[in-house]
C-alpha atoms as a PDB file:
ATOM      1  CA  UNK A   1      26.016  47.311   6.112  1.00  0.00           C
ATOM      2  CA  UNK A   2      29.742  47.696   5.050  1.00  0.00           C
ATOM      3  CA  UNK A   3      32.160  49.408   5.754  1.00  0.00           C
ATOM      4  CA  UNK A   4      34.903  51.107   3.833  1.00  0.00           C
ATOM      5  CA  UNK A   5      38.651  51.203   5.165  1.00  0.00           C
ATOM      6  CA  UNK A   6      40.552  53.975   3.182  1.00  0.00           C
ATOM      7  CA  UNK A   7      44.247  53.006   2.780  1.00  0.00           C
ATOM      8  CA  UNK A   8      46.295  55.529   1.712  1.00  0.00           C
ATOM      9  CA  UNK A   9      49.475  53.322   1.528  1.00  0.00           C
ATOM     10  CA  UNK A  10      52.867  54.886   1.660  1.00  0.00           C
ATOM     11  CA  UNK A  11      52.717  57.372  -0.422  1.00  0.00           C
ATOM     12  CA  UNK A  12      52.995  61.107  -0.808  1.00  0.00           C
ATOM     13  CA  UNK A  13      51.178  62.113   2.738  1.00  0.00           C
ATOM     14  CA  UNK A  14      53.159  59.456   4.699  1.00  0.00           C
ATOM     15  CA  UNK A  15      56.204  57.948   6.011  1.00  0.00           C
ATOM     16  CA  UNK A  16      56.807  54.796   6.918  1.00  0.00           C
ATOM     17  CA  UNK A  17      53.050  54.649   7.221  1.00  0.00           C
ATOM     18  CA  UNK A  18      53.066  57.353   9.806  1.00  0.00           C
ATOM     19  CA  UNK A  19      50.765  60.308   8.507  1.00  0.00           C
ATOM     20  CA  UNK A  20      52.918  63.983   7.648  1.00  0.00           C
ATOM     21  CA  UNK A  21      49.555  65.730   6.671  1.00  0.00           C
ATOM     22  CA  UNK A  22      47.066  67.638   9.445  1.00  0.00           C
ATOM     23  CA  UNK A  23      49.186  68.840  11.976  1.00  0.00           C
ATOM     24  CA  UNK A  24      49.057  71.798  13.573  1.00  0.00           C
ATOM     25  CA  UNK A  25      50.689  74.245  14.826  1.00  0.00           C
ATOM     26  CA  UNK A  26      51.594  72.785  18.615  1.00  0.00           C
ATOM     27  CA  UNK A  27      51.688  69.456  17.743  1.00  0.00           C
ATOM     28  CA  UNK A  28      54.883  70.387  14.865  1.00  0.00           C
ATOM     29  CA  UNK A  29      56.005  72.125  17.404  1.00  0.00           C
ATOM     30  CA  UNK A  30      56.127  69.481  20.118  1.00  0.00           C
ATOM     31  CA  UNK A  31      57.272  66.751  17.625  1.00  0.00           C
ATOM     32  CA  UNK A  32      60.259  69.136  16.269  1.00  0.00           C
ATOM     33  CA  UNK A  33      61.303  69.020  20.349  1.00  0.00           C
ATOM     34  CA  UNK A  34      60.791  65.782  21.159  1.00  0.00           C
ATOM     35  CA  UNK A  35      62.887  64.805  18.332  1.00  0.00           C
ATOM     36  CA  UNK A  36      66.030  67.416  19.748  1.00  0.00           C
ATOM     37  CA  UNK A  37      65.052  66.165  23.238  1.00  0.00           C
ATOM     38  CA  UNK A  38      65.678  62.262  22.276  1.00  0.00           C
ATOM     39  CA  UNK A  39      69.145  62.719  19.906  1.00  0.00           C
ATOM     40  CA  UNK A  40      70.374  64.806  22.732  1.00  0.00           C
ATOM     41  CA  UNK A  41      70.002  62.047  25.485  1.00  0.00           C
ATOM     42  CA  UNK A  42      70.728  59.460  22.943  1.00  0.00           C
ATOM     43  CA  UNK A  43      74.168  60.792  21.592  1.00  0.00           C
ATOM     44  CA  UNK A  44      74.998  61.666  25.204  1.00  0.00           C
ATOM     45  CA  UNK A  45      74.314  58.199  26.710  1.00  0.00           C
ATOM     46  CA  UNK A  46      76.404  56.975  23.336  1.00  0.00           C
ATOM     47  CA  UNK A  47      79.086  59.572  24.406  1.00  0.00           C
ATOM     48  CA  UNK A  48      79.171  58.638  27.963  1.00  0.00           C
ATOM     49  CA  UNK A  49      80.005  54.926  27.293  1.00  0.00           C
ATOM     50  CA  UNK A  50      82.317  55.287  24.609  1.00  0.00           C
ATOM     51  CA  UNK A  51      83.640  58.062  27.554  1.00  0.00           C
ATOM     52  CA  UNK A  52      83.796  55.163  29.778  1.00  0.00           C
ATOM     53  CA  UNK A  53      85.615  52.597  27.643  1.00  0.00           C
ATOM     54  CA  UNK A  54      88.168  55.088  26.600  1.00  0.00           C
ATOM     55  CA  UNK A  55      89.211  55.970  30.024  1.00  0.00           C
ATOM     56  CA  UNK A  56      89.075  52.332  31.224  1.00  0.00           C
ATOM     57  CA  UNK A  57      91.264  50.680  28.217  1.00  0.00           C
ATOM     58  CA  UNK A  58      93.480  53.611  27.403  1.00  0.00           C
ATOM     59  CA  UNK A  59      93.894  54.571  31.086  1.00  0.00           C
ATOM     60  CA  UNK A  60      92.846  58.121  30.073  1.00  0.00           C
ATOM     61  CA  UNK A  61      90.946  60.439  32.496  1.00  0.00           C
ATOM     62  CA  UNK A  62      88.412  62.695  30.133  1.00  0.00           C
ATOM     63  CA  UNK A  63      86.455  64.467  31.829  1.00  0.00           C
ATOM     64  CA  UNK A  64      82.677  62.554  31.071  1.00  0.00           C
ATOM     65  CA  UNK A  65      80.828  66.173  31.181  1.00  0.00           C
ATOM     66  CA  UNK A  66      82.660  66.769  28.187  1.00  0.00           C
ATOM     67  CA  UNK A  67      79.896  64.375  25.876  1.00  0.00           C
ATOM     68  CA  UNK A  68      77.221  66.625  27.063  1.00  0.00           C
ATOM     69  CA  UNK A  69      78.918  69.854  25.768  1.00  0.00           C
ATOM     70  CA  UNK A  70      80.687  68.540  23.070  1.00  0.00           C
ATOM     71  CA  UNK A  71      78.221  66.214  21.534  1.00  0.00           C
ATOM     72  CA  UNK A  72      74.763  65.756  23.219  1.00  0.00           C
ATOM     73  CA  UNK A  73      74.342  69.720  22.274  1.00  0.00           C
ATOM     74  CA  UNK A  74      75.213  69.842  19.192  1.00  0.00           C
ATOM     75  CA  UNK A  75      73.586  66.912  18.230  1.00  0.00           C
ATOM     76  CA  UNK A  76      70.581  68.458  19.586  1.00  0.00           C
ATOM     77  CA  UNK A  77      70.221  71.558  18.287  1.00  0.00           C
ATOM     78  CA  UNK A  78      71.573  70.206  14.863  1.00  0.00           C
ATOM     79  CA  UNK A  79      68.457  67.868  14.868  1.00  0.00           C
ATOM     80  CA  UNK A  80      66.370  70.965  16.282  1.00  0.00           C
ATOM     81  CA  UNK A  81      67.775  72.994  13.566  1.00  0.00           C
ATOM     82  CA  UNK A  82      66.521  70.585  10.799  1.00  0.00           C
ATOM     83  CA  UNK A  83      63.458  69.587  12.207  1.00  0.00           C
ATOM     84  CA  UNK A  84      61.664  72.860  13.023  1.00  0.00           C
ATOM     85  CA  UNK A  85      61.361  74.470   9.186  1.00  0.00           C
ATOM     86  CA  UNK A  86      60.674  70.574   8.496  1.00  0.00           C
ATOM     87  CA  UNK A  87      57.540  70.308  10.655  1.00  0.00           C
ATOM     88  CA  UNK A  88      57.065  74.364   9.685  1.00  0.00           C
ATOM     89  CA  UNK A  89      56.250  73.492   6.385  1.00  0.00           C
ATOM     90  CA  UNK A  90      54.224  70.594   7.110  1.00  0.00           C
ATOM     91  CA  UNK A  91      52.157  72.914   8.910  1.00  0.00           C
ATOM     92  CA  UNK A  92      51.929  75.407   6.505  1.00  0.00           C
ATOM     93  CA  UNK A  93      51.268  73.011   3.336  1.00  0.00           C
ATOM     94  CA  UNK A  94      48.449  71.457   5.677  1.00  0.00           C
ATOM     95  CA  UNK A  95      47.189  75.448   6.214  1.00  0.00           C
ATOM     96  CA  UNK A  96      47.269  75.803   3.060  1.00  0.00           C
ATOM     97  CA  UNK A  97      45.629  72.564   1.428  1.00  0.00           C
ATOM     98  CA  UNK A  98      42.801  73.334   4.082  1.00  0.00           C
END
């Protein structure tokens, strides 16, 4: 017997050979947060150090709670913002398409 490996490539139903077709509802949904969740502790860590070597080489004394306000939340709900109708109309073009 054989067997037949279907290889879609990288074309219109992926990206970077991850699959955008087939997902539903709560799993757009959970990717659309996950994605907010990580660029808000990523931009905040990033915020924190370049906190930290402004205070230490400029002497300065900013106040490090300001990189969660100022740019961890932002960041994050700017991703959020984008990636919800995103992953939205994944879902619906996959609802559609049946």
């Amino acid at each position: 017997m054989t067997q037949t490996v279907k290889n879609e490539g990288n074309g219109a139903g992926s990206a970077r050979g991850l699959p955008l077709k087939g997902f539903g509802l709560l799993t757009s949904l959970l990717l659309a947060f996950a994605a907010a969740f990580f660029t808000f502790f990523a931009s905040t860590a990033v915020a924190i150090f370049s906190l930290l070597g402004w205070n230490l080489i400029g002497h300065h004394a900013v106040n490090y709670a300001n990189s969660y306000l100022w740019v961890g939340l932002p960041a994050g709900l700017l991703v959020l913002a984008v990636a919800l109708p995103v992953f939205a109309v994944l879902w619906v073009r996959a609802k559609i398409r049946g």
